[in-house]
PDB file of N, CA and C in Angstrom:
ATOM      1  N   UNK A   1     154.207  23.977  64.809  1.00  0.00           N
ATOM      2  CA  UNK A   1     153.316  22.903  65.172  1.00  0.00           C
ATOM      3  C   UNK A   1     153.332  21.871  64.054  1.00  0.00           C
ATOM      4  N   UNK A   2     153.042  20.489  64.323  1.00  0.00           N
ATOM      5  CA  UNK A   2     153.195  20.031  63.755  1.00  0.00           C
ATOM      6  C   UNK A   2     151.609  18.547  63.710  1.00  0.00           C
ATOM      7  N   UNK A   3     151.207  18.349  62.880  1.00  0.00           N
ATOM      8  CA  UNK A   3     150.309  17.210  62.557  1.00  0.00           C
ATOM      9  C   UNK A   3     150.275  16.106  62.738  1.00  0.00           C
ATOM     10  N   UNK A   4     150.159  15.022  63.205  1.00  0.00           N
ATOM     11  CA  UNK A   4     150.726  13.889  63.303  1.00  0.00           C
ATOM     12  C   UNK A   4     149.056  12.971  62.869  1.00  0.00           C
ATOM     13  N   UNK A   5     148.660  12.304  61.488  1.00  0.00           N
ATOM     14  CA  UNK A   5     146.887  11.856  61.371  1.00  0.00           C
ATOM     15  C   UNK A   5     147.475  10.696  60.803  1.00  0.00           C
ATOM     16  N   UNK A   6     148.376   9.911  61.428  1.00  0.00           N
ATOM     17  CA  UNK A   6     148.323   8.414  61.046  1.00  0.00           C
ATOM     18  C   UNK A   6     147.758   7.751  61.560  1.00  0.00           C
ATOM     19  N   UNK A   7     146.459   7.880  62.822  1.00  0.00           N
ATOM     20  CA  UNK A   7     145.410   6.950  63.428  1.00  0.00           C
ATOM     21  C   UNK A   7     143.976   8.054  62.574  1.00  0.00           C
ATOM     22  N   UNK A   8     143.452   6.872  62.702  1.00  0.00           N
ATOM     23  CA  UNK A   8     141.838   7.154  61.710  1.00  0.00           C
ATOM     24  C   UNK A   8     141.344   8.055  63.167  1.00  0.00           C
ATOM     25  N   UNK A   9     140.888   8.829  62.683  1.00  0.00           N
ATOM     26  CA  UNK A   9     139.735  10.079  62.960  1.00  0.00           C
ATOM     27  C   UNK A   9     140.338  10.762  64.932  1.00  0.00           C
ATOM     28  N   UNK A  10     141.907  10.825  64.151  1.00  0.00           N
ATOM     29  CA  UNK A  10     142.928  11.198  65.603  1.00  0.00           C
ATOM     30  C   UNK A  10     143.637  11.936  64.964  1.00  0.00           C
ATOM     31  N   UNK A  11     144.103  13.123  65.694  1.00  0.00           N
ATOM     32  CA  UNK A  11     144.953  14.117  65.586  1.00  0.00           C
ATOM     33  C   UNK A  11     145.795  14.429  66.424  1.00  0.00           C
ATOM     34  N   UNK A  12     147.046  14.014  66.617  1.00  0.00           N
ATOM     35  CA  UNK A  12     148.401  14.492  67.310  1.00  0.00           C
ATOM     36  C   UNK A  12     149.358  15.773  67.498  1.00  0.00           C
ATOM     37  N   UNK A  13     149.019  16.465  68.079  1.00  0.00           N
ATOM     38  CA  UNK A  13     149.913  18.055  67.637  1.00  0.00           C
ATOM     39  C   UNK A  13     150.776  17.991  68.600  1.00  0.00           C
ATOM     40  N   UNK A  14     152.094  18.549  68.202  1.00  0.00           N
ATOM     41  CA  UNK A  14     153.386  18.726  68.861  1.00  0.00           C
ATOM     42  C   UNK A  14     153.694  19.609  68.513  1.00  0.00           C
ATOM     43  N   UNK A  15     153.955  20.808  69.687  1.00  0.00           N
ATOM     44  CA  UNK A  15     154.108  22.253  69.410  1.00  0.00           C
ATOM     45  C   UNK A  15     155.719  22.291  70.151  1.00  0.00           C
ATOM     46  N   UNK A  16     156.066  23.238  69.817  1.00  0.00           N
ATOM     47  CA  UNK A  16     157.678  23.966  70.517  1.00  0.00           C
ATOM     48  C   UNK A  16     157.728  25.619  70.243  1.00  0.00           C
ATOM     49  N   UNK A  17     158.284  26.499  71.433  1.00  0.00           N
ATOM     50  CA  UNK A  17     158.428  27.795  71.476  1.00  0.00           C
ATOM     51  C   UNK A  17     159.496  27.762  69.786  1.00  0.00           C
ATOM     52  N   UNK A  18     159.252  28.751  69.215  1.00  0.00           N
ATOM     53  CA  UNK A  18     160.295  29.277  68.314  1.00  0.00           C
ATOM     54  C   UNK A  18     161.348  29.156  68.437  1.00  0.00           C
ATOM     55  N   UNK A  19     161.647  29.801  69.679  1.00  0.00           N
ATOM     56  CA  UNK A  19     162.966  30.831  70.297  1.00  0.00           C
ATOM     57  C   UNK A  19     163.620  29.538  70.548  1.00  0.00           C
ATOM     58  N   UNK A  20     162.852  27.907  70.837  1.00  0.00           N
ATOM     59  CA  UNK A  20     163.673  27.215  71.480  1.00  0.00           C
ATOM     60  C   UNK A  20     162.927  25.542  70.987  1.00  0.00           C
ATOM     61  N   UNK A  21     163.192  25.551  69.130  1.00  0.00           N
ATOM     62  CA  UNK A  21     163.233  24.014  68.728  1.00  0.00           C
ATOM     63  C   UNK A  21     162.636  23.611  69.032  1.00  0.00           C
ATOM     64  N   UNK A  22     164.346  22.810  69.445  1.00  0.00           N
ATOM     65  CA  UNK A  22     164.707  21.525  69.909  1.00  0.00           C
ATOM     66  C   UNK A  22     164.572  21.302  71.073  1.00  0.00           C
ATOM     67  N   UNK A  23     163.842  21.587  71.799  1.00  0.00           N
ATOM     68  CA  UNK A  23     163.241  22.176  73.714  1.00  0.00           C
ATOM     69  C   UNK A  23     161.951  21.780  73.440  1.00  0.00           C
ATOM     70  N   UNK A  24     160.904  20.648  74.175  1.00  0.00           N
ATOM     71  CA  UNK A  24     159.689  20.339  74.389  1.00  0.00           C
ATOM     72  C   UNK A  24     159.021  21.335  75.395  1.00  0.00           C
ATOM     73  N   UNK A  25     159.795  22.297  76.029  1.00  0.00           N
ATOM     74  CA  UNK A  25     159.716  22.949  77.338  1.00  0.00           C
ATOM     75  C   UNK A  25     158.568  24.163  76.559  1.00  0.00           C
ATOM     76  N   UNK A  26     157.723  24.427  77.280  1.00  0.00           N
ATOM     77  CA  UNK A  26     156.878  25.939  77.011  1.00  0.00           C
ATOM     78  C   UNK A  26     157.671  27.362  77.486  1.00  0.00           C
ATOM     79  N   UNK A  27     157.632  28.357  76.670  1.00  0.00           N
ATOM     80  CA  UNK A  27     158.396  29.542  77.447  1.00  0.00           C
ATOM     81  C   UNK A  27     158.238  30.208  78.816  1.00  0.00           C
ATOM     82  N   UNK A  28     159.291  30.382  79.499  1.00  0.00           N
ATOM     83  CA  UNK A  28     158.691  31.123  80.729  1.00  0.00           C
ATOM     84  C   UNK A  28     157.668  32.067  80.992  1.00  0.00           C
ATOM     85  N   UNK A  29     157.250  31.658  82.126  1.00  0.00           N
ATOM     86  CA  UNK A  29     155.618  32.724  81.930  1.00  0.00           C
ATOM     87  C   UNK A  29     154.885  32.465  81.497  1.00  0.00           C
ATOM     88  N   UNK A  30     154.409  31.110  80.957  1.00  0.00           N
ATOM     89  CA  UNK A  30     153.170  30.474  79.845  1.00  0.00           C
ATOM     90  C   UNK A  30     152.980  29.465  81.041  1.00  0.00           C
ATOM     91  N   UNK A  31     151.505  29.243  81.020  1.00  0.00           N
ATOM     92  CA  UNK A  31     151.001  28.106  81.499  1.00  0.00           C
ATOM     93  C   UNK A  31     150.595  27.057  81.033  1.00  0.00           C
ATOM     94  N   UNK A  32     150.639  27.339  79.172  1.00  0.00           N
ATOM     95  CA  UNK A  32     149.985  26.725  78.183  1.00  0.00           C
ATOM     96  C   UNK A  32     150.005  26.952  76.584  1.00  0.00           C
ATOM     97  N   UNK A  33     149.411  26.464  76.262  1.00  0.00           N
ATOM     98  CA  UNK A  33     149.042  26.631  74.546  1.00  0.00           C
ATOM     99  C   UNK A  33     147.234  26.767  74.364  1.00  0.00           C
ATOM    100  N   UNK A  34     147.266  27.412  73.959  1.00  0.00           N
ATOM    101  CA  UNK A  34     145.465  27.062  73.088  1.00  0.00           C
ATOM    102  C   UNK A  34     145.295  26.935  72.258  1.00  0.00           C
ATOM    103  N   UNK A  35     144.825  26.279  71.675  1.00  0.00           N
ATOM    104  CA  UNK A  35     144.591  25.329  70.505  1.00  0.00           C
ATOM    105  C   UNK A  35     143.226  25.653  69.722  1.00  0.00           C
ATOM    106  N   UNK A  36     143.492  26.291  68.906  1.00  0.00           N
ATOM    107  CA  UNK A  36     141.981  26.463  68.239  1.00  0.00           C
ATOM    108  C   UNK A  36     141.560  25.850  66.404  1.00  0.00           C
ATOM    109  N   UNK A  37     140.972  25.440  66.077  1.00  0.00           N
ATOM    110  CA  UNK A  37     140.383  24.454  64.820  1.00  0.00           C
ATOM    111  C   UNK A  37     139.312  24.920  64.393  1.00  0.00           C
ATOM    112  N   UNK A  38     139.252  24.656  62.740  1.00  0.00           N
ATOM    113  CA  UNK A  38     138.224  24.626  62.081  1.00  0.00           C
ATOM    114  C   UNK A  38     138.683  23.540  61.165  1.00  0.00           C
ATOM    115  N   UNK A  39     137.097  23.430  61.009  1.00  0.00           N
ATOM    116  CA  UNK A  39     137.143  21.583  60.184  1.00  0.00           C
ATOM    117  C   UNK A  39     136.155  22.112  59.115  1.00  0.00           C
ATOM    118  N   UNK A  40     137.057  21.783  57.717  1.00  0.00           N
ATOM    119  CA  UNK A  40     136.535  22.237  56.804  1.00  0.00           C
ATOM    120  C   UNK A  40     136.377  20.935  55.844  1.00  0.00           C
ATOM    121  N   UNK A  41     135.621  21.376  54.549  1.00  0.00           N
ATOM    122  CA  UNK A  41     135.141  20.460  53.506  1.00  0.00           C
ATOM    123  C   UNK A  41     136.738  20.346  52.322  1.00  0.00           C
ATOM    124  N   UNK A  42     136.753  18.989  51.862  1.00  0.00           N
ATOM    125  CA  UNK A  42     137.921  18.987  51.405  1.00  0.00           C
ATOM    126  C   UNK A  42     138.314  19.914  50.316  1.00  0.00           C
ATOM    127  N   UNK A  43     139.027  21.225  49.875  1.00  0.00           N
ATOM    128  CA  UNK A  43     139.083  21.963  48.866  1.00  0.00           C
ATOM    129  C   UNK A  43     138.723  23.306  49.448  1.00  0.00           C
ATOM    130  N   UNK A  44     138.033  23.590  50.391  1.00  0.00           N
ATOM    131  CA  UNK A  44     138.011  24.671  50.926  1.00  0.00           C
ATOM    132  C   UNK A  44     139.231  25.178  51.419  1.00  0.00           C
ATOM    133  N   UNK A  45     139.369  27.191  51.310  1.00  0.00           N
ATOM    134  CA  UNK A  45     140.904  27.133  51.917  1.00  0.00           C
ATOM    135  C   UNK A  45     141.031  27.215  53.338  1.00  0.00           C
ATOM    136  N   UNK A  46     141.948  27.614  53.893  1.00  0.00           N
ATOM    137  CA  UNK A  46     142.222  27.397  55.252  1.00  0.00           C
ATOM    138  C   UNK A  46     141.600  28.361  55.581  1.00  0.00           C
ATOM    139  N   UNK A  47     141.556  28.726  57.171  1.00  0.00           N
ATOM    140  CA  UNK A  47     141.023  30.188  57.696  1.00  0.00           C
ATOM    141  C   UNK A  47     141.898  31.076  57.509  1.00  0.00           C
ATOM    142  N   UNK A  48     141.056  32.396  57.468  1.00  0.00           N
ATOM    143  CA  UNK A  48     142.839  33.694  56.868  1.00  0.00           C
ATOM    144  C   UNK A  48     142.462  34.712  58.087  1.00  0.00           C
ATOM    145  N   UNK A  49     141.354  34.581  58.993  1.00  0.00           N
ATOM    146  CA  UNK A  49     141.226  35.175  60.422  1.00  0.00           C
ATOM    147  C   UNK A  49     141.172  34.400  61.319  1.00  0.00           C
ATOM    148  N   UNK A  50     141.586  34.168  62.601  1.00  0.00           N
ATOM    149  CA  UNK A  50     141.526  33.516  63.498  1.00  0.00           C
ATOM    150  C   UNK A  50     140.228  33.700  64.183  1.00  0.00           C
ATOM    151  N   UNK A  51     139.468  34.524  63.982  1.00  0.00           N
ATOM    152  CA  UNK A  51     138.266  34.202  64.428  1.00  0.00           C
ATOM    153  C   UNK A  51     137.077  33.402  63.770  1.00  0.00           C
ATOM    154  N   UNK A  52     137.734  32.641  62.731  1.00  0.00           N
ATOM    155  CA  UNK A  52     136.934  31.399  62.069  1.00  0.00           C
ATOM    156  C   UNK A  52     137.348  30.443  63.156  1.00  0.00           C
ATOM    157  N   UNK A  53     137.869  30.578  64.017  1.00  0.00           N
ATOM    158  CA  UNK A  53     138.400  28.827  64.378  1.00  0.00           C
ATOM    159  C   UNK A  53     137.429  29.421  65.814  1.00  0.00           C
ATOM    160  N   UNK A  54     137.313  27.696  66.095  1.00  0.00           N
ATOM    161  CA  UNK A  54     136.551  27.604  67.537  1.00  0.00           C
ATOM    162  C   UNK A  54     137.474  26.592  68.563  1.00  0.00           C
ATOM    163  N   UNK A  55     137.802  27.345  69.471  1.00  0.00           N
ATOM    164  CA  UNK A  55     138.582  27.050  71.021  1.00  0.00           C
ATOM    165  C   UNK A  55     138.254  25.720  71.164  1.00  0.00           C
ATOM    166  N   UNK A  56     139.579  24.574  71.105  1.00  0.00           N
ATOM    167  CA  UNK A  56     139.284  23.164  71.274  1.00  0.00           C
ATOM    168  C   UNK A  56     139.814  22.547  72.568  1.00  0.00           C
ATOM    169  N   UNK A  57     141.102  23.523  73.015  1.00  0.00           N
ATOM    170  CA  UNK A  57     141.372  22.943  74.287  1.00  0.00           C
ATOM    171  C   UNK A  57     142.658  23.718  74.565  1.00  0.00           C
ATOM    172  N   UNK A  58     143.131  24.089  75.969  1.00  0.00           N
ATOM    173  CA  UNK A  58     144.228  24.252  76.624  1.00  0.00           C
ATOM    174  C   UNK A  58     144.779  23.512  77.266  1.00  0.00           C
ATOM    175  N   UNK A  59     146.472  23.221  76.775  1.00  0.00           N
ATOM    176  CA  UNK A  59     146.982  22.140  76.914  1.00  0.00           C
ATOM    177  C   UNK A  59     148.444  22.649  77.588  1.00  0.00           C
ATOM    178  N   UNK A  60     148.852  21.971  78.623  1.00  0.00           N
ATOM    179  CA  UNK A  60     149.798  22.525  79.522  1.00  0.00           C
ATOM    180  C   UNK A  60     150.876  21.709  78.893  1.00  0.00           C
ATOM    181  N   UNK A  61     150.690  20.814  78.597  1.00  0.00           N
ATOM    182  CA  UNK A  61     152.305  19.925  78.203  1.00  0.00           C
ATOM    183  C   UNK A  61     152.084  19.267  76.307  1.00  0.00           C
ATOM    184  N   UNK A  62     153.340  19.436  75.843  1.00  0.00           N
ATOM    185  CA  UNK A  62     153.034  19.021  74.136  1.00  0.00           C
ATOM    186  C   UNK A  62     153.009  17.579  74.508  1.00  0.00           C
ATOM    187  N   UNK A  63     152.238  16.828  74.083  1.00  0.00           N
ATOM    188  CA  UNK A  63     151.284  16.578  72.865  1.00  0.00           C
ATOM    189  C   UNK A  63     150.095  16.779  73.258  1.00  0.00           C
ATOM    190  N   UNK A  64     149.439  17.645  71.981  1.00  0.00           N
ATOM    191  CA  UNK A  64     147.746  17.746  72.333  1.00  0.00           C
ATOM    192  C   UNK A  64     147.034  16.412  71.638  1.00  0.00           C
ATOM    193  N   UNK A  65     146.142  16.072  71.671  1.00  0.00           N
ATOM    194  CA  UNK A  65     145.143  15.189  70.966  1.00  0.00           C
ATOM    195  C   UNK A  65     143.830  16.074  70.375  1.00  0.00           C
ATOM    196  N   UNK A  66     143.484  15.254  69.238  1.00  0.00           N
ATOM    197  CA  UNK A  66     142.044  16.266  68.753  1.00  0.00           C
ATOM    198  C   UNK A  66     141.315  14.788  68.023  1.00  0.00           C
ATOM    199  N   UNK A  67     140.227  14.572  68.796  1.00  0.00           N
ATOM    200  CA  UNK A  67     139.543  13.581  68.050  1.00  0.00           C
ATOM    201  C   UNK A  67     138.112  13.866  67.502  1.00  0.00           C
ATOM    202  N   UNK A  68     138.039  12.992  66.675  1.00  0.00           N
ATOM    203  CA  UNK A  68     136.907  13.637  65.463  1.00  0.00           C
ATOM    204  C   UNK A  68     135.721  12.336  65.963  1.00  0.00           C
ATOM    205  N   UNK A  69     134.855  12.255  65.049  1.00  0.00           N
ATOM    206  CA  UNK A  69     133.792  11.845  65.157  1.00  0.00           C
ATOM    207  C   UNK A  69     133.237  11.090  63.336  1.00  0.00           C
ATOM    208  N   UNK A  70     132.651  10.371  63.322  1.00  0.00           N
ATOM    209  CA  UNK A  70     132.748   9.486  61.902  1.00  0.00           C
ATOM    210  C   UNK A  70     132.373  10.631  60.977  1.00  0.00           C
ATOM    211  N   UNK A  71     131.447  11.571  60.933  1.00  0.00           N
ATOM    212  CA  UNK A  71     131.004  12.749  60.195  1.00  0.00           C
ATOM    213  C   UNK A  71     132.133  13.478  59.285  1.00  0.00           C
ATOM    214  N   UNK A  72     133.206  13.614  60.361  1.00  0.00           N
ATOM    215  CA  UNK A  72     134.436  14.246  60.075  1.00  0.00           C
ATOM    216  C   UNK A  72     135.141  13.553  59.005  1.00  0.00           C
ATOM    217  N   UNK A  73     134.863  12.559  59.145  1.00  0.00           N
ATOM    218  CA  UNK A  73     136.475  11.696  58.260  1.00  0.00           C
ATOM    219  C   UNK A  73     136.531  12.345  56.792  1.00  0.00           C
ATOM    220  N   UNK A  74     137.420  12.576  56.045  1.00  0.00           N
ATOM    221  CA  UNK A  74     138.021  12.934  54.914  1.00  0.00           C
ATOM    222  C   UNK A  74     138.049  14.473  55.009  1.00  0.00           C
ATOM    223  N   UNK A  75     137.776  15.133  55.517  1.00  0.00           N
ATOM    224  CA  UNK A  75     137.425  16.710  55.956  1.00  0.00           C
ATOM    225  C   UNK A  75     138.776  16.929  56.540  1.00  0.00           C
ATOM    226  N   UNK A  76     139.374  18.563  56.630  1.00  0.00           N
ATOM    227  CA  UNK A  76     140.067  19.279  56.989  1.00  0.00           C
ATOM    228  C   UNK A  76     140.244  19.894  58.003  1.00  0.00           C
ATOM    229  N   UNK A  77     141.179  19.365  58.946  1.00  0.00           N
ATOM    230  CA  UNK A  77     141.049  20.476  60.033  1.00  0.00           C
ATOM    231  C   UNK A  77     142.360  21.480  59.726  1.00  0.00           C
ATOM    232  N   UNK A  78     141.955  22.740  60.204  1.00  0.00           N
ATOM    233  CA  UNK A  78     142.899  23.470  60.439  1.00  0.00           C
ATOM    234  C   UNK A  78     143.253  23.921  62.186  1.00  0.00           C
ATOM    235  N   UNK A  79     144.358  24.170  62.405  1.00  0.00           N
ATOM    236  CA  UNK A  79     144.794  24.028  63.851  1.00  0.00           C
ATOM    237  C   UNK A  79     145.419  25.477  63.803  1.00  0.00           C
ATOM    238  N   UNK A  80     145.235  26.929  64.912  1.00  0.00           N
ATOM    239  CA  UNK A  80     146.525  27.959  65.168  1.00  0.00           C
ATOM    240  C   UNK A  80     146.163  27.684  66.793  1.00  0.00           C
ATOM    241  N   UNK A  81     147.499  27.993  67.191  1.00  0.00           N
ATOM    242  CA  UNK A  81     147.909  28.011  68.744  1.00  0.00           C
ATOM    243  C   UNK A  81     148.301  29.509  68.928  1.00  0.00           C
ATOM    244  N   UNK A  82     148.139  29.532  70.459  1.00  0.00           N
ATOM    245  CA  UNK A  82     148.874  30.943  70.492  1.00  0.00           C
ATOM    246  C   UNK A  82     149.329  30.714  72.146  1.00  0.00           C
ATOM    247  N   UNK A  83     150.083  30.719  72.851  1.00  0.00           N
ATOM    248  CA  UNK A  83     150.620  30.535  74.203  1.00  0.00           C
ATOM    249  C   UNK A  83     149.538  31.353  74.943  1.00  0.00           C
ATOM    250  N   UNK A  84     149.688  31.072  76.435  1.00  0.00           N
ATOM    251  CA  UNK A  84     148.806  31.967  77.815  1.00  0.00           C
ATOM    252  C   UNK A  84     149.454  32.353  78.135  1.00  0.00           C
ATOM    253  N   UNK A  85     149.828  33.104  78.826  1.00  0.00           N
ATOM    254  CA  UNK A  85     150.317  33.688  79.905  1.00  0.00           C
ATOM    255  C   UNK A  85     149.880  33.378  81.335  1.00  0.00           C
ATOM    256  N   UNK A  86     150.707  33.341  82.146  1.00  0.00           N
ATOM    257  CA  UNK A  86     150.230  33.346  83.855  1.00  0.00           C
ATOM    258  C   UNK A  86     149.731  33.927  84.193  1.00  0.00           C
ATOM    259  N   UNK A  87     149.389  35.265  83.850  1.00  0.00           N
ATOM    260  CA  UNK A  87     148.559  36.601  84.009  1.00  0.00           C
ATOM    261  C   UNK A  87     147.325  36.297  82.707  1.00  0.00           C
ATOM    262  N   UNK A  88     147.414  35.235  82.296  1.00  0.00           N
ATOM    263  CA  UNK A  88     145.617  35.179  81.393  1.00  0.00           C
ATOM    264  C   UNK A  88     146.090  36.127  79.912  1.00  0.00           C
ATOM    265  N   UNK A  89     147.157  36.427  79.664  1.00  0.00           N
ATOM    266  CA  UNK A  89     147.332  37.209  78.551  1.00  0.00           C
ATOM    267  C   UNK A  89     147.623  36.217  77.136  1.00  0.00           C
ATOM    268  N   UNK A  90     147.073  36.137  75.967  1.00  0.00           N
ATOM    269  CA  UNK A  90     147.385  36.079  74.975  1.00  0.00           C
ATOM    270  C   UNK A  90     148.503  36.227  74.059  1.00  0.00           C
ATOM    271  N   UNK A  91     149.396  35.375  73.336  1.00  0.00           N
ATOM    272  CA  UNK A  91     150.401  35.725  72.643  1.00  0.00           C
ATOM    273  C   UNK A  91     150.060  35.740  71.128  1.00  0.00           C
ATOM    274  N   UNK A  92     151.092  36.057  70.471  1.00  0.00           N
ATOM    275  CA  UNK A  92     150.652  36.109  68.823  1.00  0.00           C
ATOM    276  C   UNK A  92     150.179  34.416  68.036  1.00  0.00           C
ATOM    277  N   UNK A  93     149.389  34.449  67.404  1.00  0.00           N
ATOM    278  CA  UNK A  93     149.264  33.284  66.774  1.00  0.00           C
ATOM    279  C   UNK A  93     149.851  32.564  66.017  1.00  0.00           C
ATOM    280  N   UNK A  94     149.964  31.365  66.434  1.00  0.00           N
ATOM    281  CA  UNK A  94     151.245  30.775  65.602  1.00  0.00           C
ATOM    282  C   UNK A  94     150.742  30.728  63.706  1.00  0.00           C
ATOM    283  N   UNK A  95     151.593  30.280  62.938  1.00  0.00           N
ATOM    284  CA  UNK A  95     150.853  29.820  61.537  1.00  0.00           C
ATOM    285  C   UNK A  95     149.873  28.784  61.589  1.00  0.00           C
ATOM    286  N   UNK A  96     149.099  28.465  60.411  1.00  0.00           N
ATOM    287  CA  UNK A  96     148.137  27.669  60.638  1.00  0.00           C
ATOM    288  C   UNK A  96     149.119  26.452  60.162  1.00  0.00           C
ATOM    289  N   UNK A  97     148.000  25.124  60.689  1.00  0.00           N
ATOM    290  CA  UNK A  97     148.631  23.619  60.584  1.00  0.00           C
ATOM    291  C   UNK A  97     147.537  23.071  60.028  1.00  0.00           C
ATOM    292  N   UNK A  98     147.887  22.478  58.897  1.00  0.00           N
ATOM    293  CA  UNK A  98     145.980  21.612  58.412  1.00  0.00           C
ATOM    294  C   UNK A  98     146.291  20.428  58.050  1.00  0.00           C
ATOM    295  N   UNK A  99     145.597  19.620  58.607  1.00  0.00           N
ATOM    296  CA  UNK A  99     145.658  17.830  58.077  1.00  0.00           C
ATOM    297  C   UNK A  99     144.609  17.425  57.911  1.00  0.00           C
ATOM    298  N   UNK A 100     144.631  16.394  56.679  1.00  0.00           N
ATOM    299  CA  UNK A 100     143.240  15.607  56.621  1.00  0.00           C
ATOM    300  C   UNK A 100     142.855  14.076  58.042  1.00  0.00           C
ATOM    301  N   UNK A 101     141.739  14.550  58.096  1.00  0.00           N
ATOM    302  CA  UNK A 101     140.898  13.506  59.210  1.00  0.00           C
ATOM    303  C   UNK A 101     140.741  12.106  58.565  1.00  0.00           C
ATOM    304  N   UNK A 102     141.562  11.178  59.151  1.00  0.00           N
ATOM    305  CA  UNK A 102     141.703  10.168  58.657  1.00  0.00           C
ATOM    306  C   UNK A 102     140.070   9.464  58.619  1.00  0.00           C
ATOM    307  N   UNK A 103     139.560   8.963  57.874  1.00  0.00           N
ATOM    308  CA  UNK A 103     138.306   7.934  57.982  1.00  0.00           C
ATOM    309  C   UNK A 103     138.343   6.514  58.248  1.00  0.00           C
TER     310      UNK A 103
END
């Protein structure tokens, strides 16, 4: 996954399967990505359990968006995804992604 915070208090994520780059395509059998964040104070470290982060959105096609609110600006988000399944099942979590919230 990747960050994209060159618009003020906007977040761009562009995800791709492992197995397949250079492919915008999601893996067979996925309906999606989920996207989960925590927005932290600048200097704090990232999350090291995924159950610090809170569920921001399921997104069927890459690019996600994540927009903040003026409170946010200079603060940290951290971003892990993990694919769905068609059957509602869960995949492993990707690494974490953290960018600063533009102000």
């Amino acid at each position: 996954m990747t960050v994209d915070f060159s618009k003020r208090l906007r977040h761009t994520l562009r995800y791709v399967d492992e197995a397949t780059p250079t492919r915008r395509a999601r893996p067979r059998g996925v309906i999606g990505a989920e996207v989960w964040v925590k927005v932290t104070t600048p200097g704090d470290p990232p999350p090291s359990d995924p159950g610090e982060l809170t569920f921001l959105l399921l997104r069927t096609r890459t690019p996600a968006v994540a927009a903040f609110t003026g409170p946010d600006g200079g603060k940290t988000a951290h971003y892990m995804l993990r694919w769905l399944s068609t059957r509602g099942e869960a995949g492993p979590w990707s690494e974490t992604a953290s960018a600063t919230i533009g102000a």
